[in-house]
N, C-alpha and C. Protein backbone atom coordinates (compact mmCIF):
# COMPACT_ATOMS: atom_id res chain seq x y z
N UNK A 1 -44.52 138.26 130.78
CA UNK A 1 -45.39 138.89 131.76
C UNK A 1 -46.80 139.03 131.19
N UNK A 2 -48.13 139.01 131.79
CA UNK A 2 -49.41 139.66 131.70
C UNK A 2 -49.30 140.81 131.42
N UNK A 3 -49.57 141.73 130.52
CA UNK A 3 -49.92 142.56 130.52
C UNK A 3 -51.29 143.15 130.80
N UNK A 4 -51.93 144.23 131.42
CA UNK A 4 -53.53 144.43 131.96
C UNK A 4 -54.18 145.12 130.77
N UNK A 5 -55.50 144.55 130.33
CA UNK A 5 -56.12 145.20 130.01
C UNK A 5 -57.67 145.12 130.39
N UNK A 6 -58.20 146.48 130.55
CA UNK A 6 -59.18 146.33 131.69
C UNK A 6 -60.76 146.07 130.80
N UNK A 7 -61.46 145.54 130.92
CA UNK A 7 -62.81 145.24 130.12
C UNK A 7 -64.14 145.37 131.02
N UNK A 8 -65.15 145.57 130.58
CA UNK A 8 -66.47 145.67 131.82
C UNK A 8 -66.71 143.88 131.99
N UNK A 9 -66.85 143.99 133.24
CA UNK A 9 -66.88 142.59 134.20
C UNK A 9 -69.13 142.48 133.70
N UNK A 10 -69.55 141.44 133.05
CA UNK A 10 -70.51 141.01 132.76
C UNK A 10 -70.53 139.16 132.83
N UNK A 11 -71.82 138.90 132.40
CA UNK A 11 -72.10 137.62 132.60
C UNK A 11 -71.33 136.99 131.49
N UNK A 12 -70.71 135.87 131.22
CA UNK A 12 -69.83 135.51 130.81
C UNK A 12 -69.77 133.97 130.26
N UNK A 13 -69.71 133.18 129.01
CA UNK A 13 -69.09 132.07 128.55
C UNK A 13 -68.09 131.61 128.85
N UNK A 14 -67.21 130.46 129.35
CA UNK A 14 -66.06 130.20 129.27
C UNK A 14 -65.71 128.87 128.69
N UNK A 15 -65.11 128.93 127.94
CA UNK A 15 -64.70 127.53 126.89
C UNK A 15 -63.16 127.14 126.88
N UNK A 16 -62.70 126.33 127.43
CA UNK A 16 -61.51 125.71 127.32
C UNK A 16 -61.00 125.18 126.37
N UNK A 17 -59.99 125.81 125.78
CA UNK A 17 -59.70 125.21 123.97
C UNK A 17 -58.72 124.07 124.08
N UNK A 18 -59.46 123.05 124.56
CA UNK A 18 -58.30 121.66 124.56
C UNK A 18 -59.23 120.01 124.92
N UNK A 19 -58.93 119.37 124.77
CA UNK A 19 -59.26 118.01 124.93
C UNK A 19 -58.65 117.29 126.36
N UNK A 20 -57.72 117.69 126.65
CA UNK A 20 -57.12 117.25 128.15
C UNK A 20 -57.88 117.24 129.12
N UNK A 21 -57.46 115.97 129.46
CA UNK A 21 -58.62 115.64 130.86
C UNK A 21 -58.24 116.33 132.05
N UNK A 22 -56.56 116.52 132.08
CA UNK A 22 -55.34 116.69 133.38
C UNK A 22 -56.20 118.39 133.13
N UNK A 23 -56.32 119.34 132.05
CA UNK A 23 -56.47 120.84 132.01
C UNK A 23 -57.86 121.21 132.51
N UNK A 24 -59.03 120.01 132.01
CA UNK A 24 -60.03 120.05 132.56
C UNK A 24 -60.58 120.00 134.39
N UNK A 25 -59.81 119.04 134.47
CA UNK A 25 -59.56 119.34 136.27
C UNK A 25 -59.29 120.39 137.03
N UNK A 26 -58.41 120.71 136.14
CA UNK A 26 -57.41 122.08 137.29
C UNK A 26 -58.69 123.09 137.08
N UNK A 27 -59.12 123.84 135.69
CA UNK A 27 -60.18 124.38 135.54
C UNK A 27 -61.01 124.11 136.58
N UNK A 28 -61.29 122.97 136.72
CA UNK A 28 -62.50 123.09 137.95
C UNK A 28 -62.52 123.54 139.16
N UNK A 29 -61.07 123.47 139.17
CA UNK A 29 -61.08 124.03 140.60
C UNK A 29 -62.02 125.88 140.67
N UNK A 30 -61.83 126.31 139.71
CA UNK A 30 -62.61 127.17 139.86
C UNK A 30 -63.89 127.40 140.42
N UNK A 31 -64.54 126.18 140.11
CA UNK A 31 -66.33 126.05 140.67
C UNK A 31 -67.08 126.83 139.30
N UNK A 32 -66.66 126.97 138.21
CA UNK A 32 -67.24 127.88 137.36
C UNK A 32 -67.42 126.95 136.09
N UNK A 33 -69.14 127.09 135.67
CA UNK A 33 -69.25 126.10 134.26
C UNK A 33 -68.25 126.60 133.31
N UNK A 34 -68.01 125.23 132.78
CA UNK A 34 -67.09 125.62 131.48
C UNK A 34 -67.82 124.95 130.45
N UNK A 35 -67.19 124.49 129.15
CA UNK A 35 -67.08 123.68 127.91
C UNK A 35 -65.68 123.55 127.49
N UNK A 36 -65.48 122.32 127.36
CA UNK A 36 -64.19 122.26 126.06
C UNK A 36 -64.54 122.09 124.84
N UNK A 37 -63.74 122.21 124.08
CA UNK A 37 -63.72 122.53 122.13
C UNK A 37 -62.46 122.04 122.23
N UNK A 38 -61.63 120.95 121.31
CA UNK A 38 -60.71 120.75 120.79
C UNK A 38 -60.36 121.44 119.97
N UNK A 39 -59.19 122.22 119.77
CA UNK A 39 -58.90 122.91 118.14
C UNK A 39 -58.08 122.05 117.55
N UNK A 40 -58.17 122.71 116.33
CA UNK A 40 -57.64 121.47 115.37
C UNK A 40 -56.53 122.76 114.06
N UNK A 41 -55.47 122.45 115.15
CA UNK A 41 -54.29 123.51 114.77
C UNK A 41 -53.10 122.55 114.18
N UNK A 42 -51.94 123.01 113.16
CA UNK A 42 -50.80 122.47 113.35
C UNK A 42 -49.94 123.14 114.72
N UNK A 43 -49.78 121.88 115.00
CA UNK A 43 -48.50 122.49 116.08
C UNK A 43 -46.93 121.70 115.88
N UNK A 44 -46.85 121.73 114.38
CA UNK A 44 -45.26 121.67 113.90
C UNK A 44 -44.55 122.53 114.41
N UNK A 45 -43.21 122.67 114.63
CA UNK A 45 -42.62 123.72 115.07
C UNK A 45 -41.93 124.21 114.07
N UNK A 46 -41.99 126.04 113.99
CA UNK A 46 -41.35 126.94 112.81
C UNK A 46 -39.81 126.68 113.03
N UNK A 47 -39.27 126.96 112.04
CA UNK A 47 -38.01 126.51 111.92
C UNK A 47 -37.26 127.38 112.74
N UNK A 48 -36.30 127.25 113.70
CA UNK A 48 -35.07 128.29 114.83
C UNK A 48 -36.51 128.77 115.79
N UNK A 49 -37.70 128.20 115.73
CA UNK A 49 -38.42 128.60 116.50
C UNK A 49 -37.92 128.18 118.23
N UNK A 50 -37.87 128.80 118.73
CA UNK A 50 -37.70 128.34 120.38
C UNK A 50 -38.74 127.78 121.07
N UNK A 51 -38.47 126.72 122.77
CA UNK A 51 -39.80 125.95 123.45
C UNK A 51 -40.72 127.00 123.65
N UNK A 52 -39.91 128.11 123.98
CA UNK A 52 -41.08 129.31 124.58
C UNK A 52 -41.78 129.86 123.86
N UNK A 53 -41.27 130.14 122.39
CA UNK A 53 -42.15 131.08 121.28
C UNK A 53 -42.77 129.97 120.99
N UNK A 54 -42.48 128.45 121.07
CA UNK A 54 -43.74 127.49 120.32
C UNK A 54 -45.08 127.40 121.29
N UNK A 55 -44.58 127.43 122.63
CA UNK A 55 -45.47 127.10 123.35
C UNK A 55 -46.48 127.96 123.56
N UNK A 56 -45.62 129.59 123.47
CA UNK A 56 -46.89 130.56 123.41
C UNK A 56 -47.41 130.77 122.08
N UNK A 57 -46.82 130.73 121.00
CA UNK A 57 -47.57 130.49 119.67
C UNK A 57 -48.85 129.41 119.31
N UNK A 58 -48.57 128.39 120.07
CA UNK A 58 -49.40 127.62 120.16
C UNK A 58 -50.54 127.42 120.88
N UNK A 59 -50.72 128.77 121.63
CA UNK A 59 -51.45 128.58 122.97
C UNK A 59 -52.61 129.84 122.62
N UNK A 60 -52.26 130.17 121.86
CA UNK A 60 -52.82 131.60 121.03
C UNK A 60 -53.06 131.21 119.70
N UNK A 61 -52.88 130.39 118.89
CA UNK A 61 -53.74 129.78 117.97
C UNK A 61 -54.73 128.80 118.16
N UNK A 62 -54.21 128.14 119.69
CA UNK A 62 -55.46 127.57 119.90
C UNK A 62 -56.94 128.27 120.29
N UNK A 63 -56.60 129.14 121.11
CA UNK A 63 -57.69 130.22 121.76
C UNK A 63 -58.45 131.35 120.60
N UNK A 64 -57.35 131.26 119.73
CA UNK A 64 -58.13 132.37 118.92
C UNK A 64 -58.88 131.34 117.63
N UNK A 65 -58.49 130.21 116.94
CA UNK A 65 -59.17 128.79 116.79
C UNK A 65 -60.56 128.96 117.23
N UNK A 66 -61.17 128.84 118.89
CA UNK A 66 -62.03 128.29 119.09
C UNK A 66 -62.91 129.76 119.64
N UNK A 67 -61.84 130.61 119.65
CA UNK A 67 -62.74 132.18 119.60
C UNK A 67 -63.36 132.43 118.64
N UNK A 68 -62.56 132.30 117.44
CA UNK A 68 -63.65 132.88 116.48
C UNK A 68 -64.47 132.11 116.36
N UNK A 69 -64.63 130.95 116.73
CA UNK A 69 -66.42 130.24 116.47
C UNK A 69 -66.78 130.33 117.09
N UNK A 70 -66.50 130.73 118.37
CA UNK A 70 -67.67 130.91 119.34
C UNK A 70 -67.28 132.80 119.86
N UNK A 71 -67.76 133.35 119.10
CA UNK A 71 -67.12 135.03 119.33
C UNK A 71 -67.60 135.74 120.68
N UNK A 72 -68.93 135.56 121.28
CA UNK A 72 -68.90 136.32 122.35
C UNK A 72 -68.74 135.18 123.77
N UNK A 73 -67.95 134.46 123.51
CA UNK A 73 -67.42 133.64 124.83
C UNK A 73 -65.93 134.21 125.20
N UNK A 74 -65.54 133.90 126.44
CA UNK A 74 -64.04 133.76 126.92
C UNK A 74 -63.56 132.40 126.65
N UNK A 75 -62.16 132.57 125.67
CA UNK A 75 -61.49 130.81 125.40
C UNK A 75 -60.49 131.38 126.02
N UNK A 76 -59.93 130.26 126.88
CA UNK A 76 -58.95 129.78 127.52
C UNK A 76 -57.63 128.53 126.28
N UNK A 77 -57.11 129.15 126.19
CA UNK A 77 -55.71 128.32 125.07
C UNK A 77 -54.53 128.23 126.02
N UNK A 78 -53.85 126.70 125.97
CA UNK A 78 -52.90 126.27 126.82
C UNK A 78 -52.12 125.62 126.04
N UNK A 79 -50.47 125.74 126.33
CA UNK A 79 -50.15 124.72 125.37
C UNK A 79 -48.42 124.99 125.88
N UNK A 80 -48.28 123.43 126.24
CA UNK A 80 -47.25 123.25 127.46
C UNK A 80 -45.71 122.53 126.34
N UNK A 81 -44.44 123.18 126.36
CA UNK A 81 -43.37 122.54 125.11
C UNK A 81 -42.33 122.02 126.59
N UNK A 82 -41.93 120.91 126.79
CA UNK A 82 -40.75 120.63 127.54
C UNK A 82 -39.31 120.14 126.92
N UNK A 83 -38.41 120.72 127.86
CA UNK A 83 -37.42 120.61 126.77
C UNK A 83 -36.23 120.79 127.70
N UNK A 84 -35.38 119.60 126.83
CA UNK A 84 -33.96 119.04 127.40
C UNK A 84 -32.68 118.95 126.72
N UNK A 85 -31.78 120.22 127.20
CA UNK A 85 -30.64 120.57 126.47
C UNK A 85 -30.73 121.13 125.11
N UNK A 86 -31.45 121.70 125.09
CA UNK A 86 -32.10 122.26 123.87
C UNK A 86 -33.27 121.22 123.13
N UNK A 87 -33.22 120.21 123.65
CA UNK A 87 -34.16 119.21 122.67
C UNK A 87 -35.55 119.39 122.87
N UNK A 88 -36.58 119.46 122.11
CA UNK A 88 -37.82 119.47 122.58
C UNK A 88 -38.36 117.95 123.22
N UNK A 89 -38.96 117.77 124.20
CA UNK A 89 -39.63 116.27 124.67
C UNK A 89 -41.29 116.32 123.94
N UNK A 90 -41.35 115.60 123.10
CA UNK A 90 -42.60 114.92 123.17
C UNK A 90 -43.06 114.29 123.67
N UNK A 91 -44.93 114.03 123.77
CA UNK A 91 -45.21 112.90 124.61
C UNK A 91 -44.76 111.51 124.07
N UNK A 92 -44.54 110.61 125.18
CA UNK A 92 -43.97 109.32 124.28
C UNK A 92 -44.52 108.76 124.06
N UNK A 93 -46.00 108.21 124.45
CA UNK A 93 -46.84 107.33 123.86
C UNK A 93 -46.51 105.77 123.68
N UNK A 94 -45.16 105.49 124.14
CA UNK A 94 -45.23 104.31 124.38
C UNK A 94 -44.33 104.13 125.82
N UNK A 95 -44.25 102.67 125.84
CA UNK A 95 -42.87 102.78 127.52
C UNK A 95 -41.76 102.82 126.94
N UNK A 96 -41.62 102.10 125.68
CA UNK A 96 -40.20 102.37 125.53
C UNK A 96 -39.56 104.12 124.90
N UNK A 97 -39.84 104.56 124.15
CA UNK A 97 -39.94 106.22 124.66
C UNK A 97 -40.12 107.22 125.50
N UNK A 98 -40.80 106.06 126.27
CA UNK A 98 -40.42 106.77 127.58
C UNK A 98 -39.07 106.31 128.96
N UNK A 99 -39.13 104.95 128.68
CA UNK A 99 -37.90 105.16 129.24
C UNK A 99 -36.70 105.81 128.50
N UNK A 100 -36.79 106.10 127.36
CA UNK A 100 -35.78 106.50 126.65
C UNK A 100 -35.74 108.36 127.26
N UNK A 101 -37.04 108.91 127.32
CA UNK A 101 -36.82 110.13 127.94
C UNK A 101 -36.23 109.85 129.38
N UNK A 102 -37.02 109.18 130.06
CA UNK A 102 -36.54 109.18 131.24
C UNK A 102 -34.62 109.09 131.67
N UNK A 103 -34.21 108.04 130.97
CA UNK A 103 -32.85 107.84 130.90
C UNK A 103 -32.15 109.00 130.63
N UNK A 104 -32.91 110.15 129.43
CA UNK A 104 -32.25 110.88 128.93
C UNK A 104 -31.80 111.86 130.06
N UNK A 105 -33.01 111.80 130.66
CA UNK A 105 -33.39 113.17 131.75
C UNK A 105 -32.83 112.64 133.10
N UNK A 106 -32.42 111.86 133.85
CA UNK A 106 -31.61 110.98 134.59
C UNK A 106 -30.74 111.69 135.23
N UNK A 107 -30.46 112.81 136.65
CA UNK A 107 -29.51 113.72 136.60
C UNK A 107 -29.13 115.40 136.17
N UNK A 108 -30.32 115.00 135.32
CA UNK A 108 -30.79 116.52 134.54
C UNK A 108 -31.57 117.32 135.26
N UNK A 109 -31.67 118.74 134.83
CA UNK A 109 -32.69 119.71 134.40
C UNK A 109 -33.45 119.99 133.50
N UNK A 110 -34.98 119.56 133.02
CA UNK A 110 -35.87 119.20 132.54
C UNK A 110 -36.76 120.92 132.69
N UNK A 111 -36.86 121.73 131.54
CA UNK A 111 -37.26 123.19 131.14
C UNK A 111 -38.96 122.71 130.75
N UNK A 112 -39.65 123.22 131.71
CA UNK A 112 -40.93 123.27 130.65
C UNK A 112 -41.43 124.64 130.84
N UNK A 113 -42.40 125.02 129.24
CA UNK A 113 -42.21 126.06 128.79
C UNK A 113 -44.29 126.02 128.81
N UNK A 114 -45.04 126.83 129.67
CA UNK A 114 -46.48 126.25 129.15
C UNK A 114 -47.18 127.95 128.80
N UNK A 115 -47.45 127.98 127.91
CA UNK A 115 -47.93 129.00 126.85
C UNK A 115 -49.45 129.85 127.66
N UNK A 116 -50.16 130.78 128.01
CA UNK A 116 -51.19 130.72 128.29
C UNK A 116 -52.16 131.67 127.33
N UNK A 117 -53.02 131.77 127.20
CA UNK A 117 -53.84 132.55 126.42
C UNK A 117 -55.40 133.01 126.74
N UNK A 118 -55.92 134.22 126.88
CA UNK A 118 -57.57 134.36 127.27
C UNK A 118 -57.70 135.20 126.37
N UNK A 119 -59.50 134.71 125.38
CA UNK A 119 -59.49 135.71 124.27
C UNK A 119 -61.10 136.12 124.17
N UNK A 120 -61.39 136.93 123.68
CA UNK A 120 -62.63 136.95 123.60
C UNK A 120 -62.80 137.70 122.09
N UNK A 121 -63.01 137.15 120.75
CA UNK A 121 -63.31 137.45 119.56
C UNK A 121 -64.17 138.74 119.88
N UNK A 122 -65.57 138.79 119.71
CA UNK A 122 -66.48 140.06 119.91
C UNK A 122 -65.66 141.26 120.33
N UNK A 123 -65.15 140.83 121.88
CA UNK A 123 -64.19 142.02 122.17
C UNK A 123 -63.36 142.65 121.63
N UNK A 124 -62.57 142.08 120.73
CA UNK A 124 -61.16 142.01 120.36
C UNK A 124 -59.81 142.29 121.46
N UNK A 125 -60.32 140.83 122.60
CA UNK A 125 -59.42 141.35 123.89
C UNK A 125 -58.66 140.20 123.71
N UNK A 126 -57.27 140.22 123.88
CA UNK A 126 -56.56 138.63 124.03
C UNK A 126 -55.41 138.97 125.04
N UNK A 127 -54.83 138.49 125.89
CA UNK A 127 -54.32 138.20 127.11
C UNK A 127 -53.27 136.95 126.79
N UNK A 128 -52.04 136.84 126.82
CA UNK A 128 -51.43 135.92 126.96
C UNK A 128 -49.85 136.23 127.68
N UNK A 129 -49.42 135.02 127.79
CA UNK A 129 -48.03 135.04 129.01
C UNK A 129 -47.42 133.48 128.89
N UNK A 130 -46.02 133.49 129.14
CA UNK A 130 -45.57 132.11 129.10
C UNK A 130 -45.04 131.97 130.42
N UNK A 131 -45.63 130.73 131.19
CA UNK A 131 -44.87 130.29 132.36
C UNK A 131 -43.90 129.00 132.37
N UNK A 132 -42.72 129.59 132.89
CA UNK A 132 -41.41 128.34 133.13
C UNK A 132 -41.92 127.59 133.99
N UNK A 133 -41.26 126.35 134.29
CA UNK A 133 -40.85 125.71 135.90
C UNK A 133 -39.89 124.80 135.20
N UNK A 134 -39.02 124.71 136.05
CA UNK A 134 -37.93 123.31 135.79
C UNK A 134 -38.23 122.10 137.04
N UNK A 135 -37.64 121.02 136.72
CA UNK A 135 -37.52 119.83 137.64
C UNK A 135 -36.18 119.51 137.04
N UNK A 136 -35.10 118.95 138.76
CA UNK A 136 -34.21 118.71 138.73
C UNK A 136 -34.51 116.95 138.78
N UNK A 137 -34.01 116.26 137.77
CA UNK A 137 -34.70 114.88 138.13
C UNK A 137 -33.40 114.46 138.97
N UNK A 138 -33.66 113.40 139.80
CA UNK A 138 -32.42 113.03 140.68
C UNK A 138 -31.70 111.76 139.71
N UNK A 139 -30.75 110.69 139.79
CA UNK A 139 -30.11 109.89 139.15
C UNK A 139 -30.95 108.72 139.31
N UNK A 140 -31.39 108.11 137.83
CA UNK A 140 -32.28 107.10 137.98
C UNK A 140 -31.54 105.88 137.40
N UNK A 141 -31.90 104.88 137.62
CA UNK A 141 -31.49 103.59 137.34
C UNK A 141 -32.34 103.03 136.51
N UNK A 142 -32.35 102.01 135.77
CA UNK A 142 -32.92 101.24 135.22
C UNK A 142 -34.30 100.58 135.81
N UNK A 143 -34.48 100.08 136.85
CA UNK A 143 -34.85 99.14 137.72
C UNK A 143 -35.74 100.60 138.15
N UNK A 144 -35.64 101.78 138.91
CA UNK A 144 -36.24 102.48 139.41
C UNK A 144 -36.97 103.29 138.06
N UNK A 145 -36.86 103.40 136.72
CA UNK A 145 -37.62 103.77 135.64
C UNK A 145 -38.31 103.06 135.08
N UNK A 146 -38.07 101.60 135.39
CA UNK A 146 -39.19 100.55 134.83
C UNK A 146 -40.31 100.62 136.17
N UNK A 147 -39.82 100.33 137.29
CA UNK A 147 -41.17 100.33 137.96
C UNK A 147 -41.91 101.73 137.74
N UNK A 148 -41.62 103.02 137.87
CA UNK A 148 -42.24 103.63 137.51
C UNK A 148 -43.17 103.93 136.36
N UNK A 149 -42.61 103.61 135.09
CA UNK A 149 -43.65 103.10 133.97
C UNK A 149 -44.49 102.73 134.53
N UNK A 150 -44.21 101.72 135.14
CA UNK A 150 -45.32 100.12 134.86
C UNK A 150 -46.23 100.67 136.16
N UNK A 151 -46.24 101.33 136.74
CA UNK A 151 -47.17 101.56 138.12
C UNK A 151 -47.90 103.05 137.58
N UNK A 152 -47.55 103.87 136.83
CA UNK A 152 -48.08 105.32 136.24
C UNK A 152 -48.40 104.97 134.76
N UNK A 153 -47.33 104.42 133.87
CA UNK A 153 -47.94 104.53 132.28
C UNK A 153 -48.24 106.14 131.89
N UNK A 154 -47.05 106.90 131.97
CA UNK A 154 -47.33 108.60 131.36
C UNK A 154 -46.83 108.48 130.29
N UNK A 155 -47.70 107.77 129.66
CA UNK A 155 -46.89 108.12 128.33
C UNK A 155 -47.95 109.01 127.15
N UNK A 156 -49.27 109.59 127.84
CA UNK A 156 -49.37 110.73 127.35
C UNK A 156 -48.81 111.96 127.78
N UNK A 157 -47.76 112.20 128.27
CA UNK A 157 -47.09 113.34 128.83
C UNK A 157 -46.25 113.68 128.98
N UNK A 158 -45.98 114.95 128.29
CA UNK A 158 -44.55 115.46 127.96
C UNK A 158 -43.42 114.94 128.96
N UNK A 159 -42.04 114.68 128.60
CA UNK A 159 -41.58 114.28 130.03
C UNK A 159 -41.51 113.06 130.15
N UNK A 160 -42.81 112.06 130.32
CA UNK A 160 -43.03 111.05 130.73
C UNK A 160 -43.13 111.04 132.27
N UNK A 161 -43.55 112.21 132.27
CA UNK A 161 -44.03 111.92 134.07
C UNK A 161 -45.31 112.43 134.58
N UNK A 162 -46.21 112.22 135.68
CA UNK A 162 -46.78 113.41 136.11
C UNK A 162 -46.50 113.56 137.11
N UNK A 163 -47.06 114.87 137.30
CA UNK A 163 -46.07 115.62 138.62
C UNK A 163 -47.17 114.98 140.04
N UNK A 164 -48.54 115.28 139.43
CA UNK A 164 -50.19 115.03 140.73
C UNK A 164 -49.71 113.87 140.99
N UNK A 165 -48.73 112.81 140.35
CA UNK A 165 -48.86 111.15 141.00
C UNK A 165 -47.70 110.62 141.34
N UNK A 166 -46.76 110.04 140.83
CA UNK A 166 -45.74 109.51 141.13
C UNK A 166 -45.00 109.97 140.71
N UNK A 167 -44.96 110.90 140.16
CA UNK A 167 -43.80 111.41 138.85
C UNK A 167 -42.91 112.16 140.36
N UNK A 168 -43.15 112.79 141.06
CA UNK A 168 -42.51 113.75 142.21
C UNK A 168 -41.46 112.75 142.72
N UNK A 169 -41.84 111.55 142.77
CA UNK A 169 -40.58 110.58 143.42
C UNK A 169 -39.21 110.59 142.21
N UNK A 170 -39.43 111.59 141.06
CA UNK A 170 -38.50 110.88 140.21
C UNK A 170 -37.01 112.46 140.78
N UNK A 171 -38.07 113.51 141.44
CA UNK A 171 -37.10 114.62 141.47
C UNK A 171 -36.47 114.82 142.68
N UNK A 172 -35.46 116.06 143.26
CA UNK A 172 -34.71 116.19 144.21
C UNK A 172 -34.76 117.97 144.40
N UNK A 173 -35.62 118.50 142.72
CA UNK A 173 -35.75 120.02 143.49
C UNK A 173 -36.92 120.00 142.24
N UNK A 174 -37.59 121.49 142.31
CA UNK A 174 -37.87 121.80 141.24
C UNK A 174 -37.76 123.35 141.68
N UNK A 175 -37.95 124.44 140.14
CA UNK A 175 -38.15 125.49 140.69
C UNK A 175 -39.46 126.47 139.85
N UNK A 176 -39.81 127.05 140.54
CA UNK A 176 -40.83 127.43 139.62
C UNK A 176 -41.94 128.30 140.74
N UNK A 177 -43.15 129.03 139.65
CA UNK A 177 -44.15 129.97 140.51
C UNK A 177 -45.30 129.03 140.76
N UNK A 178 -45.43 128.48 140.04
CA UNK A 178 -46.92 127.56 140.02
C UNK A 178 -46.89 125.88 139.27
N UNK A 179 -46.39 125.13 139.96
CA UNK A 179 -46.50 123.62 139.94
C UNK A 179 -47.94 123.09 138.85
N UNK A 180 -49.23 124.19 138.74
CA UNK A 180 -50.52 123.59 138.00
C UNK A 180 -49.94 123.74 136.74
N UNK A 181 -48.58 124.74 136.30
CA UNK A 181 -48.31 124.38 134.94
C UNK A 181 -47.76 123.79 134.27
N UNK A 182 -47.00 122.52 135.16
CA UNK A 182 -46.14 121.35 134.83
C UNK A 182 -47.72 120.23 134.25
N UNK A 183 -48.55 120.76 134.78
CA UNK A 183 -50.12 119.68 134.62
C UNK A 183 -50.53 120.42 133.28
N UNK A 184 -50.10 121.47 132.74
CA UNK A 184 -50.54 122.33 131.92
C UNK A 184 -51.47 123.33 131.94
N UNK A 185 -51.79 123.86 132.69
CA UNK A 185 -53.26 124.62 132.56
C UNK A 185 -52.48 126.21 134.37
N UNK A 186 -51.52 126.45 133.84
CA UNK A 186 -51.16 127.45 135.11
C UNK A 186 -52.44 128.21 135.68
N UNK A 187 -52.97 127.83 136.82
CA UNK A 187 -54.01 129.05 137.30
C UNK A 187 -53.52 129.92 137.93
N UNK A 188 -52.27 130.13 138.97
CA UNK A 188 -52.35 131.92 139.26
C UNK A 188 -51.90 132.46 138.12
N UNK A 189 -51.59 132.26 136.96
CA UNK A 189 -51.23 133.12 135.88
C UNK A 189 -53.15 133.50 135.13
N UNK A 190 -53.46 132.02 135.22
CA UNK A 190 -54.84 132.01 134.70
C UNK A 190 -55.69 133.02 135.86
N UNK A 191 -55.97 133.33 136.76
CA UNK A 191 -56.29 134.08 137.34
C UNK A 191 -56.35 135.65 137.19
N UNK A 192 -54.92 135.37 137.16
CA UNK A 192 -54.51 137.07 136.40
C UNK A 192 -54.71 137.07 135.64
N UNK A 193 -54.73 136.13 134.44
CA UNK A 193 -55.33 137.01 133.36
C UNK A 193 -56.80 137.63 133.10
N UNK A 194 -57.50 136.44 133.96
CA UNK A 194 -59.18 137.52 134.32
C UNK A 194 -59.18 137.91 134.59
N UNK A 195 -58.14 138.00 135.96
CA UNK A 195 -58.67 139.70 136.53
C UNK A 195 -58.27 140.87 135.61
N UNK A 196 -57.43 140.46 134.96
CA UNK A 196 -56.85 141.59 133.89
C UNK A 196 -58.02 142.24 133.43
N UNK A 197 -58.71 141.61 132.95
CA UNK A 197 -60.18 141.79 132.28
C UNK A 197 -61.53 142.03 132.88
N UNK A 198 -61.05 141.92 134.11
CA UNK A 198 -62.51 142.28 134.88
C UNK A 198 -63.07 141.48 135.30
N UNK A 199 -62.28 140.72 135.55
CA UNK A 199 -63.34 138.97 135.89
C UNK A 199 -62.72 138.42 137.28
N UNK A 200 -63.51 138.74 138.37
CA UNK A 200 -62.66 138.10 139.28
C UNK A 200 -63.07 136.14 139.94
N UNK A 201 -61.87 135.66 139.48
CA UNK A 201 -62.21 134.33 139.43
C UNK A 201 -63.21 134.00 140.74
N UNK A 202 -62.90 134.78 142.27
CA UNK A 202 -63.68 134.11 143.08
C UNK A 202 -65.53 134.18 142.83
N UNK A 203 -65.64 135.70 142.07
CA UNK A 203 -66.97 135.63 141.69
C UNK A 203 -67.45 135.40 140.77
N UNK A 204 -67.25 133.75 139.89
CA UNK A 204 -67.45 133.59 138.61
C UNK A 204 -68.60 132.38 139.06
């Protein structure tokens, strides 16, 4: 859950702590200037660590990373772990790892776990929350996972799918509060967490 903590609503920095093009988008929907900063974190996973404690561990070293160099801004830290039967999914980066996820996930329930974080160093205010969603993938074939590759190529993305393009033809349910965090970047969670703070997204 969010927890609230309330801060005086002033003029404001906002810096997105990531390199993603897919997190940069959704952000925009806001209408509000930003910047991104890449951080430059390990994101090995601690040992008996779980998707959810990595994903929010990770989502809060990124934000607090690019807080402390830039101390009187708001950073935004995201950081999305998916995971099947206990296994964590990486991105696959190639097709054949990815059909290999895909096959895996074929019939399944596919857990993603996306971390959120809002911090502001100067303040000493930080805000974070982990949001679920699952996708039920329906039974795929061979023949229906190769064309998909070859017409999308996700093989920067956890999964091997995206949800904004073709990836939706691969499912039969999903369940979840907010679909923008299968893209990584959850905004009604991101929302709440400004307003937590005094920031109301429509007047940014």
């Amino acid at each position: 859950m969010c927890s609230p903590q309330k801060t005086d609503n002033q003029t404001h920095k906002l810096i997105l702590a990531s390199s993603s093009p897919y997190r940069a988008e959704l952000l925009n929907r806001l209408g509000t200037p930003f910047t991104t900063q890449s951080p430059n974190i390990d994101e090995t996973p601690q040992q008996d660590e779980t998707p959810q404690a990595l994903a929010l561990r990770l989502s809060i070293e990124k934000a607090a990373v690019i807080a402390k160099a830039n101390p009187s801004s708001w950073v935004i830290g995201s950081d999305q772990v998916a995971e099947l039967n206990g296994n964590i999914l990486h991105k696959p980066g190639n097709i054949e790892n990815a059909r290999h996820q895909l096959k895996a996930s074929s019939g399944k329930t596919v857990n993603f776990y996306t971390g959120l974080c809002l911090s502001h160093y100067e303040k000493g205010v930080t805000q974070h929350c982990i949001v679920p969603f699952s996708v039920n993938f329906l039974s795929l074939n061979n023949e229906l996972i190769d064309s998909y590759l070859s017409k999308e190529k996700p093989f920067n993305c956890a999964g091997s799918f995206k949800i904004e393009g073709l990836g939706i033809t691969l499912f039969h349910s999903m369940k979840g509060d907010d679909y923008t965090s299968l893209i990584g970047l959850p905004m009604m969670a991101l929302c709440k967490l400004l307003r937590n703070v005094g920031i109301e997204p429509l007047s940014m």
